[in-house]
N, C-alpha and C. Protein backbone atom coordinates (compact mmCIF):
# COMPACT_ATOMS: atom_id res chain seq x y z
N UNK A 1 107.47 72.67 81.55
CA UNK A 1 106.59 73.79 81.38
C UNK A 1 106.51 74.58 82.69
N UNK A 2 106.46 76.13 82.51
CA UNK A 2 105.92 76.94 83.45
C UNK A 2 105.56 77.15 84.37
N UNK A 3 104.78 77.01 85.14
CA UNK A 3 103.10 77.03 86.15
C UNK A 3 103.03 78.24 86.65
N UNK A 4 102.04 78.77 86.82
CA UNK A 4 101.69 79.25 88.15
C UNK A 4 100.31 78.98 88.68
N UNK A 5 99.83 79.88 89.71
CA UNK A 5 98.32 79.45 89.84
C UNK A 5 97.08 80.37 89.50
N UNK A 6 95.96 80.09 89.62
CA UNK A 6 94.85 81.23 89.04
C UNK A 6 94.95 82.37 90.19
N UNK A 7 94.62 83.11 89.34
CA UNK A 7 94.12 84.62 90.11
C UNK A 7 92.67 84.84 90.97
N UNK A 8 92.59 83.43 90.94
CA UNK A 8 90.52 83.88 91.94
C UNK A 8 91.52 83.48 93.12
N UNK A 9 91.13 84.33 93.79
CA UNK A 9 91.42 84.38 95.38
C UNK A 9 91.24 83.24 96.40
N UNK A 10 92.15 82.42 96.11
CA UNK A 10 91.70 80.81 97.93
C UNK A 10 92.35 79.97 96.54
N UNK A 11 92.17 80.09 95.41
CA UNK A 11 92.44 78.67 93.96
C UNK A 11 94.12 78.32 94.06
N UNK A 12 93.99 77.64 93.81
CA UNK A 12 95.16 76.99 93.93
C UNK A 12 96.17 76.07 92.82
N UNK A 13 94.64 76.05 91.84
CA UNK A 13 95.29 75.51 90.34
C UNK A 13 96.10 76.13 90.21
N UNK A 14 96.96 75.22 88.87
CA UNK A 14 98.21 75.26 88.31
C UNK A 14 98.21 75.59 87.31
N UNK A 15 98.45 76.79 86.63
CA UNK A 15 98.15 76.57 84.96
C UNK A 15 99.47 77.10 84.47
N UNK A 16 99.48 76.82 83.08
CA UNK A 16 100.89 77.31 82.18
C UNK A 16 100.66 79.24 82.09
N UNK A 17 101.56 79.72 82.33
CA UNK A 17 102.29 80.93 82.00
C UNK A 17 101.34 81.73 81.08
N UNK A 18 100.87 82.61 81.49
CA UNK A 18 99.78 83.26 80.26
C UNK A 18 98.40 83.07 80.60
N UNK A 19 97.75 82.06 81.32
CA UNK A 19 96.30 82.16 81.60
C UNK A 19 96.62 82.37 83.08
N UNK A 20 94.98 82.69 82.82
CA UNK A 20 95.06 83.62 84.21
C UNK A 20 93.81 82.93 85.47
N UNK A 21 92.89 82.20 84.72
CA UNK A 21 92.02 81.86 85.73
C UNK A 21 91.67 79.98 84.86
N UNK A 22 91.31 79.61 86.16
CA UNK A 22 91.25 77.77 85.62
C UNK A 22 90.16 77.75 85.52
N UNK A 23 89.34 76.82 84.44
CA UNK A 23 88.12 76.80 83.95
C UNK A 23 87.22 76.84 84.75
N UNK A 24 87.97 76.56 86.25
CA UNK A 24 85.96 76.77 87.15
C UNK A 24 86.41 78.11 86.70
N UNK A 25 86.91 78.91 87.28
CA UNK A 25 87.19 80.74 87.88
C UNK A 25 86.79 81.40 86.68
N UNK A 26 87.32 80.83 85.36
CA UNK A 26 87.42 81.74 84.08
C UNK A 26 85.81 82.14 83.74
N UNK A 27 84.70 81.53 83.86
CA UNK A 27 83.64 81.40 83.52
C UNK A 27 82.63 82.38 84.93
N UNK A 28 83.16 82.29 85.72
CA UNK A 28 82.74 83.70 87.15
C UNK A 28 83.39 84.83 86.59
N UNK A 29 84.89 84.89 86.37
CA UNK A 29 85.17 85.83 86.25
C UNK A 29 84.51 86.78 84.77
N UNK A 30 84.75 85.92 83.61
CA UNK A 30 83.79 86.45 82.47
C UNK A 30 82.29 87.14 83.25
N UNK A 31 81.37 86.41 83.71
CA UNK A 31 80.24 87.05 84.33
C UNK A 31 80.62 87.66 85.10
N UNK A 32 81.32 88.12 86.00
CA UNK A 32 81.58 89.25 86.75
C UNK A 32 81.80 90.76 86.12
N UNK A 33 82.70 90.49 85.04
CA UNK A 33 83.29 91.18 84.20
C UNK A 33 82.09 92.15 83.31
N UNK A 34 81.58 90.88 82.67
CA UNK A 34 80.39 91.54 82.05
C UNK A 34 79.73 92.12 82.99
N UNK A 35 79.21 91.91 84.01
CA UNK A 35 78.19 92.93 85.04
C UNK A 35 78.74 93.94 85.35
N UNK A 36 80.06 93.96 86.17
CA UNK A 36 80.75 95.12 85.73
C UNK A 36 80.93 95.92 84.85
N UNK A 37 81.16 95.79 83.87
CA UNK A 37 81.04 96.51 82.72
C UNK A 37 79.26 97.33 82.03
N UNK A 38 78.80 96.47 82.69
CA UNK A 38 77.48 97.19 82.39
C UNK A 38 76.87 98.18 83.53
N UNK A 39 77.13 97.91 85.02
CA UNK A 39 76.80 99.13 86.00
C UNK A 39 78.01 99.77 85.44
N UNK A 40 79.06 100.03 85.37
CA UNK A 40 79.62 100.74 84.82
C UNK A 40 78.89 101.99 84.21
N UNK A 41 78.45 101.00 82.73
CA UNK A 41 78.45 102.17 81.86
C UNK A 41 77.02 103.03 82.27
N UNK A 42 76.17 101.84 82.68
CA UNK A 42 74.89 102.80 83.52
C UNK A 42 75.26 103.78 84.17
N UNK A 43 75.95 103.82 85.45
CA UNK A 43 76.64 104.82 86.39
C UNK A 43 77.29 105.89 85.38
N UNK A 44 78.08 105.43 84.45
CA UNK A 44 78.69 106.99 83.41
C UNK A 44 77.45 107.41 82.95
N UNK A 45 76.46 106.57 82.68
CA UNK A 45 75.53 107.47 81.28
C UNK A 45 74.35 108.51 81.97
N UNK A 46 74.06 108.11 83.51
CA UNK A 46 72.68 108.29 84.28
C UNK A 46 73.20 108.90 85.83
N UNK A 47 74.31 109.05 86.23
CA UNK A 47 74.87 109.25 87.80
C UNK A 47 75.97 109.99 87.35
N UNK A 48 77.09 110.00 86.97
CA UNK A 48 78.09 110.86 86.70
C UNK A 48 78.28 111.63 86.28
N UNK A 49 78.36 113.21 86.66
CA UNK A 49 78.68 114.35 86.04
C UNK A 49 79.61 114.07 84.74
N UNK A 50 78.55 114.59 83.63
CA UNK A 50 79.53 114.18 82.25
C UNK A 50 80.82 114.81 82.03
N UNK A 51 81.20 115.85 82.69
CA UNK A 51 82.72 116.26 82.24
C UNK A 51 83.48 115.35 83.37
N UNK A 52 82.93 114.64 84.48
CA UNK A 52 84.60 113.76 85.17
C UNK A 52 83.91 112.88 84.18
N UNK A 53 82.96 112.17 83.67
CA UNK A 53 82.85 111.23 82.87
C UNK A 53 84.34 111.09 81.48
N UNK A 54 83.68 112.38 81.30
CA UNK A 54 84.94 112.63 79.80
C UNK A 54 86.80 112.29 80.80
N UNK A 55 86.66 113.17 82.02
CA UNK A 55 87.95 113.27 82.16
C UNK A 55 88.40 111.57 83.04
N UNK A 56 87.51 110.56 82.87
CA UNK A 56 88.01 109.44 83.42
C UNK A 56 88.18 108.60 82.23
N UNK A 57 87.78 109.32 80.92
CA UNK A 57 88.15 108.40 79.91
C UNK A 57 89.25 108.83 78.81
N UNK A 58 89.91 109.82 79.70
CA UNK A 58 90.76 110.61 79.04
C UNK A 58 92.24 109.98 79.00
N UNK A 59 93.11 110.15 77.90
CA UNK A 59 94.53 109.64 77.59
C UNK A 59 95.61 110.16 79.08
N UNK A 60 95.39 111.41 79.46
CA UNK A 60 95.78 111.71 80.71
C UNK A 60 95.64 111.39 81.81
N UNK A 61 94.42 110.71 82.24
CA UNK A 61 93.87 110.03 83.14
C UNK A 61 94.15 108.75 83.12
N UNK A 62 94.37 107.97 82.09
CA UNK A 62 94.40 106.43 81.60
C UNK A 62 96.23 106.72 82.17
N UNK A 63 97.03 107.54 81.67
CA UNK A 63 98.58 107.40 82.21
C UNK A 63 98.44 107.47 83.31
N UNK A 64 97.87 108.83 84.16
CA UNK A 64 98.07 108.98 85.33
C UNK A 64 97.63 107.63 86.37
N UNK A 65 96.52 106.51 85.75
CA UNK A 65 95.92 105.43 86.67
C UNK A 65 97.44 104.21 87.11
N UNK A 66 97.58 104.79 85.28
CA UNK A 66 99.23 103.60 85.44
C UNK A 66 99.88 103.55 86.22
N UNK A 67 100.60 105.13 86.00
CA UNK A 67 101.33 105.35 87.14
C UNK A 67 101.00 105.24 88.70
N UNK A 68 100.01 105.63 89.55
CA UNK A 68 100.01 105.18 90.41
C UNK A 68 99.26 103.66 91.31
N UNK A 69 99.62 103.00 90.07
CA UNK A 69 99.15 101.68 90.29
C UNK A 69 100.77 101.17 90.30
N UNK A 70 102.03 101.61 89.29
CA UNK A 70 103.34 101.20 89.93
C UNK A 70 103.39 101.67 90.56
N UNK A 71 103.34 103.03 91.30
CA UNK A 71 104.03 103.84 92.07
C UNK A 71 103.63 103.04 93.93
N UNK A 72 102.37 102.48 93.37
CA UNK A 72 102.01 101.80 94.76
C UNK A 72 101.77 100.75 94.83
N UNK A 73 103.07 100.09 93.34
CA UNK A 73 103.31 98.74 93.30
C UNK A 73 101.97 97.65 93.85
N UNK A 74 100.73 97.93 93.17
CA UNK A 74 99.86 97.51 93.06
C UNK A 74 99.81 97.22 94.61
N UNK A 75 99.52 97.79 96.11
CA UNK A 75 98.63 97.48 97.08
C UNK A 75 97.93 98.48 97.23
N UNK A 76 96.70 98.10 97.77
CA UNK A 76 95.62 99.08 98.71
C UNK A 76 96.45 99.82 99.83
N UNK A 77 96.42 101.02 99.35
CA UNK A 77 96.91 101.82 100.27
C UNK A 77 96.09 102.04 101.88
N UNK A 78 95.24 101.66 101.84
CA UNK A 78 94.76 101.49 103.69
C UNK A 78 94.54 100.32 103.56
N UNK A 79 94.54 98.60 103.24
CA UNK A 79 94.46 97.71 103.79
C UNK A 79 96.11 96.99 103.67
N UNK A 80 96.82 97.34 103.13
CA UNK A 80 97.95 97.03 102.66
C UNK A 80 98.02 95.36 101.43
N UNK A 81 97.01 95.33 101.24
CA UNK A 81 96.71 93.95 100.08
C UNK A 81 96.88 94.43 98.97
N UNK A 82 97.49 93.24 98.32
CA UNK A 82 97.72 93.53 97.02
C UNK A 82 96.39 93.42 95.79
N UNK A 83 96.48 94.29 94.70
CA UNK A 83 95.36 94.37 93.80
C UNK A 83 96.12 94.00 92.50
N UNK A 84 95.04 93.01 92.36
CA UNK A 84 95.55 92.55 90.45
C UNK A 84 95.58 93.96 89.34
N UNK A 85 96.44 93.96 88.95
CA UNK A 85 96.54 94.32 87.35
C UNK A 85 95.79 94.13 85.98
N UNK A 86 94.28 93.95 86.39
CA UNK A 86 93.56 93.29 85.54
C UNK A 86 92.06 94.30 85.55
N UNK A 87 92.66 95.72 85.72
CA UNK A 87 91.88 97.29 84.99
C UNK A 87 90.61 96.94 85.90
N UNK A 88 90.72 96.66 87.10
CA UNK A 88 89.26 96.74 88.17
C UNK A 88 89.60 97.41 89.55
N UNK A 89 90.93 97.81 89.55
CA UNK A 89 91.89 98.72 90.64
C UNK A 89 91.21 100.03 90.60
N UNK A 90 90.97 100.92 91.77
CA UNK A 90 90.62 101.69 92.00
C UNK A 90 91.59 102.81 92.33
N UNK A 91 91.92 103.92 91.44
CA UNK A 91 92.91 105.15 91.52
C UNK A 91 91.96 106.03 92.12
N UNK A 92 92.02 106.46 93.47
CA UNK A 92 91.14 107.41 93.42
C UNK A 92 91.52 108.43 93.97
N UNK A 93 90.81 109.74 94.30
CA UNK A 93 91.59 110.49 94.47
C UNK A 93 90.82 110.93 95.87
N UNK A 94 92.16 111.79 97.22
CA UNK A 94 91.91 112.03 98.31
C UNK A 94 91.20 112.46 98.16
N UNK A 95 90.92 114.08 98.05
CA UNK A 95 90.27 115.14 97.75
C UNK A 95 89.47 115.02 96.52
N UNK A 96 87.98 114.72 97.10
CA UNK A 96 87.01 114.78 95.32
C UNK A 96 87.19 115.41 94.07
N UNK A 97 87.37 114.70 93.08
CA UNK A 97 87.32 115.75 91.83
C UNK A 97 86.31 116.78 91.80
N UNK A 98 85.59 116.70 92.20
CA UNK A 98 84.21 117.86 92.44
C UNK A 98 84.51 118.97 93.11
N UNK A 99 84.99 118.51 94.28
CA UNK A 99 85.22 119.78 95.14
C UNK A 99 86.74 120.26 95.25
N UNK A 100 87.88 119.23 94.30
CA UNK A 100 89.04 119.88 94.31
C UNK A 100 89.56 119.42 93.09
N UNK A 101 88.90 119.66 91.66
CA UNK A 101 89.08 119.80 90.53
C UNK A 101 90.54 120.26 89.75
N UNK A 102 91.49 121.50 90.68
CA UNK A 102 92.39 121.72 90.22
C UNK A 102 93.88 120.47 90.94
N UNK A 103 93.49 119.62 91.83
CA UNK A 103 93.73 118.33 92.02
C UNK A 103 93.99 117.01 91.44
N UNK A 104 93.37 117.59 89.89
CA UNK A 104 92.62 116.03 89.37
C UNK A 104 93.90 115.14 88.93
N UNK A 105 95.13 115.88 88.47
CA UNK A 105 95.58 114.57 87.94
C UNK A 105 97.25 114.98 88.77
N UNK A 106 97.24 115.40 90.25
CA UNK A 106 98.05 115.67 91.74
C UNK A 106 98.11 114.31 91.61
N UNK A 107 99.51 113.41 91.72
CA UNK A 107 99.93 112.41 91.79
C UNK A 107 100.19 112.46 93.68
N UNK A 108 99.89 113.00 94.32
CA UNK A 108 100.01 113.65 95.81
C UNK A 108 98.73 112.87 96.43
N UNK A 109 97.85 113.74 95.33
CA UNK A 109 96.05 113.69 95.98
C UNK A 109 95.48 112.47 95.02
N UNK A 110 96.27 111.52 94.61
CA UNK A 110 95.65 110.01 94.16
C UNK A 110 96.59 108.88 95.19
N UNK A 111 95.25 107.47 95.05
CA UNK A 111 96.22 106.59 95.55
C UNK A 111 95.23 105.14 95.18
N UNK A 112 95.92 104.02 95.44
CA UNK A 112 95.41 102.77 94.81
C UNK A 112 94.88 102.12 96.03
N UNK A 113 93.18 102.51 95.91
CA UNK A 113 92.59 101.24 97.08
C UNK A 113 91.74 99.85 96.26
N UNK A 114 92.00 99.15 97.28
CA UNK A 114 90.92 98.24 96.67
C UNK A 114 89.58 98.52 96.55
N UNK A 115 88.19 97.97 96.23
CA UNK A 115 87.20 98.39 95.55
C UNK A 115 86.25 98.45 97.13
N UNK A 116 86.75 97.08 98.01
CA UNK A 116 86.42 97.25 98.93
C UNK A 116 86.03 98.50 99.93
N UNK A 117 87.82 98.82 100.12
CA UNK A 117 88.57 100.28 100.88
C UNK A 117 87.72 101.35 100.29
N UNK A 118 87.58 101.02 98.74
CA UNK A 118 87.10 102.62 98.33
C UNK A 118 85.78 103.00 98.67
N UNK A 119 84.94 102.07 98.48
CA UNK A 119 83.62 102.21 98.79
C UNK A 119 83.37 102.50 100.40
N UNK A 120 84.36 102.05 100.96
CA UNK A 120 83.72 102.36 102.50
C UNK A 120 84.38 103.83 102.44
N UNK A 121 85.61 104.19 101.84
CA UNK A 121 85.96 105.65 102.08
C UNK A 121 84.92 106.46 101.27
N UNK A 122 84.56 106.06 100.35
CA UNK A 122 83.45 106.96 99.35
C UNK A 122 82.49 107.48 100.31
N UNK A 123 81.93 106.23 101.25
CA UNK A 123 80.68 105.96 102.13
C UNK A 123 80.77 107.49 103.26
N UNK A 124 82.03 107.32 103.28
CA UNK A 124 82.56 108.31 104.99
C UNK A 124 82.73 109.62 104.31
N UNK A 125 83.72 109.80 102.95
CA UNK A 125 83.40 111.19 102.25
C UNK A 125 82.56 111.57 102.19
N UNK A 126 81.25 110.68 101.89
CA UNK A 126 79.66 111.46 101.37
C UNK A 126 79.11 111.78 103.11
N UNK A 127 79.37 111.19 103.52
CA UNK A 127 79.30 111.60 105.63
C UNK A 127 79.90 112.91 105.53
N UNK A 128 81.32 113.16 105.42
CA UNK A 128 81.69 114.42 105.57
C UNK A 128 81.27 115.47 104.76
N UNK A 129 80.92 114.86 103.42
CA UNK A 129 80.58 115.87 102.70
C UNK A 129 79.11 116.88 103.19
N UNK A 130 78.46 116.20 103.81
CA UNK A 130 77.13 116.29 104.02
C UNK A 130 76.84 116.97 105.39
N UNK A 131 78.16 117.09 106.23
CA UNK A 131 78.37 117.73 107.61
C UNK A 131 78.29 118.68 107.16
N UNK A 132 78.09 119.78 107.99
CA UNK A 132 78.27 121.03 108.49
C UNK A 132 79.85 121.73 107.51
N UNK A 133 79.79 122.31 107.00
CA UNK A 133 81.29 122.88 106.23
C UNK A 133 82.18 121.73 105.45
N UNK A 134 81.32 120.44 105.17
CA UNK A 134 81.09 119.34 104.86
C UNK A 134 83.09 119.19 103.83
N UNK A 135 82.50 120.12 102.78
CA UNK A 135 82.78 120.75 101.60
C UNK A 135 84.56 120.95 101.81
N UNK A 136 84.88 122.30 103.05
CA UNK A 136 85.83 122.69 103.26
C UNK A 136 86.46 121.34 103.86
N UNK A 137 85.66 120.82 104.77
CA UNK A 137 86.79 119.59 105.66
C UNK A 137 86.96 118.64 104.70
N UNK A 138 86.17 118.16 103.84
CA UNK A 138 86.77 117.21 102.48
C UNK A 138 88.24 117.47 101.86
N UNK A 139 88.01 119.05 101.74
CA UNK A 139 88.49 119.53 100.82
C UNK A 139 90.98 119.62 101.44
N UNK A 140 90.67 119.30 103.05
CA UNK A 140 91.60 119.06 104.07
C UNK A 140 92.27 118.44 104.55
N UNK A 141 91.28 117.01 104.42
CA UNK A 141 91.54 115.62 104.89
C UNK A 141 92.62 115.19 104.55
N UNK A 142 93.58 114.65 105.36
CA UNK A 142 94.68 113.59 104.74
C UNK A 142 94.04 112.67 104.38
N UNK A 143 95.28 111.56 103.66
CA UNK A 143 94.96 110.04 103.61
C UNK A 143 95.38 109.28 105.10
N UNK A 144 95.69 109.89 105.84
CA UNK A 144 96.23 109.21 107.21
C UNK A 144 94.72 109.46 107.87
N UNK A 145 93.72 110.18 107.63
CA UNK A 145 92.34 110.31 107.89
C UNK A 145 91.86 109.74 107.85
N UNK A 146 91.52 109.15 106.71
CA UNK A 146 91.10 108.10 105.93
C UNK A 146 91.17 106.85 105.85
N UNK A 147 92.65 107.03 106.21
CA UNK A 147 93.09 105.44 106.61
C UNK A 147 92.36 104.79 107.40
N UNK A 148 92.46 105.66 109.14
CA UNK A 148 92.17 105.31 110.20
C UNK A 148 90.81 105.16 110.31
N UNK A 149 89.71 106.29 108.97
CA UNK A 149 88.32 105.55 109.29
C UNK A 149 88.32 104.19 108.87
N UNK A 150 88.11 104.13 107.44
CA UNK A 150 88.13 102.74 107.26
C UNK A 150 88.49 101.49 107.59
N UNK A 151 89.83 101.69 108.32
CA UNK A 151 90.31 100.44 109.12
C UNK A 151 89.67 100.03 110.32
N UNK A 152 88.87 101.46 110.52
CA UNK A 152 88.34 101.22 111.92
C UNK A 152 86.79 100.67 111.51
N UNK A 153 86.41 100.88 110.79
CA UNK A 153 85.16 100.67 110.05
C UNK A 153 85.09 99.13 109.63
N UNK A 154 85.58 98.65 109.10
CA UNK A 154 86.23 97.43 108.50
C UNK A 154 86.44 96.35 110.09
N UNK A 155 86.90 96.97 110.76
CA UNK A 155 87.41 96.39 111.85
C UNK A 155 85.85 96.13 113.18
N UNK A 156 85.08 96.76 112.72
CA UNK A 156 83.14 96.78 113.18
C UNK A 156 82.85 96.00 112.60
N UNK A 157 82.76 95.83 111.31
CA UNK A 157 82.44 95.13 110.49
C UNK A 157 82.56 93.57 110.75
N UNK A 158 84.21 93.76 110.78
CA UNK A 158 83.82 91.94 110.97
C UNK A 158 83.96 91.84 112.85
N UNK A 159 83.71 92.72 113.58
CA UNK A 159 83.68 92.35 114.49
C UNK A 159 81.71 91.69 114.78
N UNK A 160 81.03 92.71 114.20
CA UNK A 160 79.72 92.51 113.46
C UNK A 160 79.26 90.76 113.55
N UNK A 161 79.90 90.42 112.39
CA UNK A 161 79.99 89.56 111.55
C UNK A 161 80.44 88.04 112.24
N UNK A 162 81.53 88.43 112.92
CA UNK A 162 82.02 87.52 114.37
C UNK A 162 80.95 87.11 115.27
N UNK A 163 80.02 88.09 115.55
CA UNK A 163 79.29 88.46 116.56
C UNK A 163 78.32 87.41 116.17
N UNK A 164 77.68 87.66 115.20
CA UNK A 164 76.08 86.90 113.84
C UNK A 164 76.80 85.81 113.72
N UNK A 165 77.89 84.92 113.15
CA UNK A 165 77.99 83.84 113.40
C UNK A 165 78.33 83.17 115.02
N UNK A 166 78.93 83.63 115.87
CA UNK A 166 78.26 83.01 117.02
C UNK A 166 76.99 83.01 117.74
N UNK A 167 76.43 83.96 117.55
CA UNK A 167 74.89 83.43 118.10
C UNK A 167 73.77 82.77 117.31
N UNK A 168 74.78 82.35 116.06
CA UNK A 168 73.93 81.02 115.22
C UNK A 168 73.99 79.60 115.40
């Protein structure tokens, strides 16, 4: 028979060809899943402008995620780690759909971060957005911009973090 091992991150079980997580993992990941799925749909129904709502659930949008999830052979484009194939990958796009709408489905102005990456770049967009001409410099930014915040951000972080466990 087959093997490989589960998909929870550090596991090391062995399972046959076709499952994906070993009975500890499968039972986190189900509850993960479900919570996900429910901020989810909160965030579409109560926070998201309903037309990107419509256009993230759109047949055009659903190809375009595909594609650049091969095109970047599933890694995080600023941490360089790889992201499962298991529809929790983040396609997002450089330039906001908000403020660069005729962008939206620019295979140029998308790219595949992890959920991690994205949120800290989301974090630094809503920073720029909120500067002074906020709007226009969003609207400019490379991903080589972007890169370099977050890595550098990330890189505080666990220096942070380094810091709090030695003076414990």
């Amino acid at each position: 028979m087959r093997l490989r091992t589960c998909s929870h991150i550090g596991c090391h079980t062995k399972l046959p060809i076709g499952t994906t997580y070993c009975d500890k993992h499968k039972a986190l990941h189900n509850t993960t899943t479900v919570s996900t799925r429910i901020n989810q749909r909160t965030y579409n129904q109560e926070q998201r402008n309903q037309e990107a709502n419509t256009f993230y659930h759109s047949k055009q949008w659903t190809k375009m995620r595909s594609y650049v999830y091969a095109r970047d052979m599933g890694m995080c484009q600023i941490t360089g780690q790889p992201i499962l194939n298991d529809g929790r990958y983040i396609t997002d796009h450089v330039h906001p759909l908000s403020i660069a709408p005729d962008e939206k489905l620019d295979s140029n102005n998308l790219w595949l971060l992890s959920i991690e990456a994205h949120n800290i770049k989301t974090m630094i967009e809503q920073q720029l957005l909120n500067s002074p001409n906020g709007k226009n410099k969003a609207k400019h930014v490379t991903k080589e911009w972007y890169t370099k915040r977050v890595l550098s951000y990330m890189a505080k972080q666990r220096s942070v973090k380094h810091e709090q466990t030695n003076t414990n």
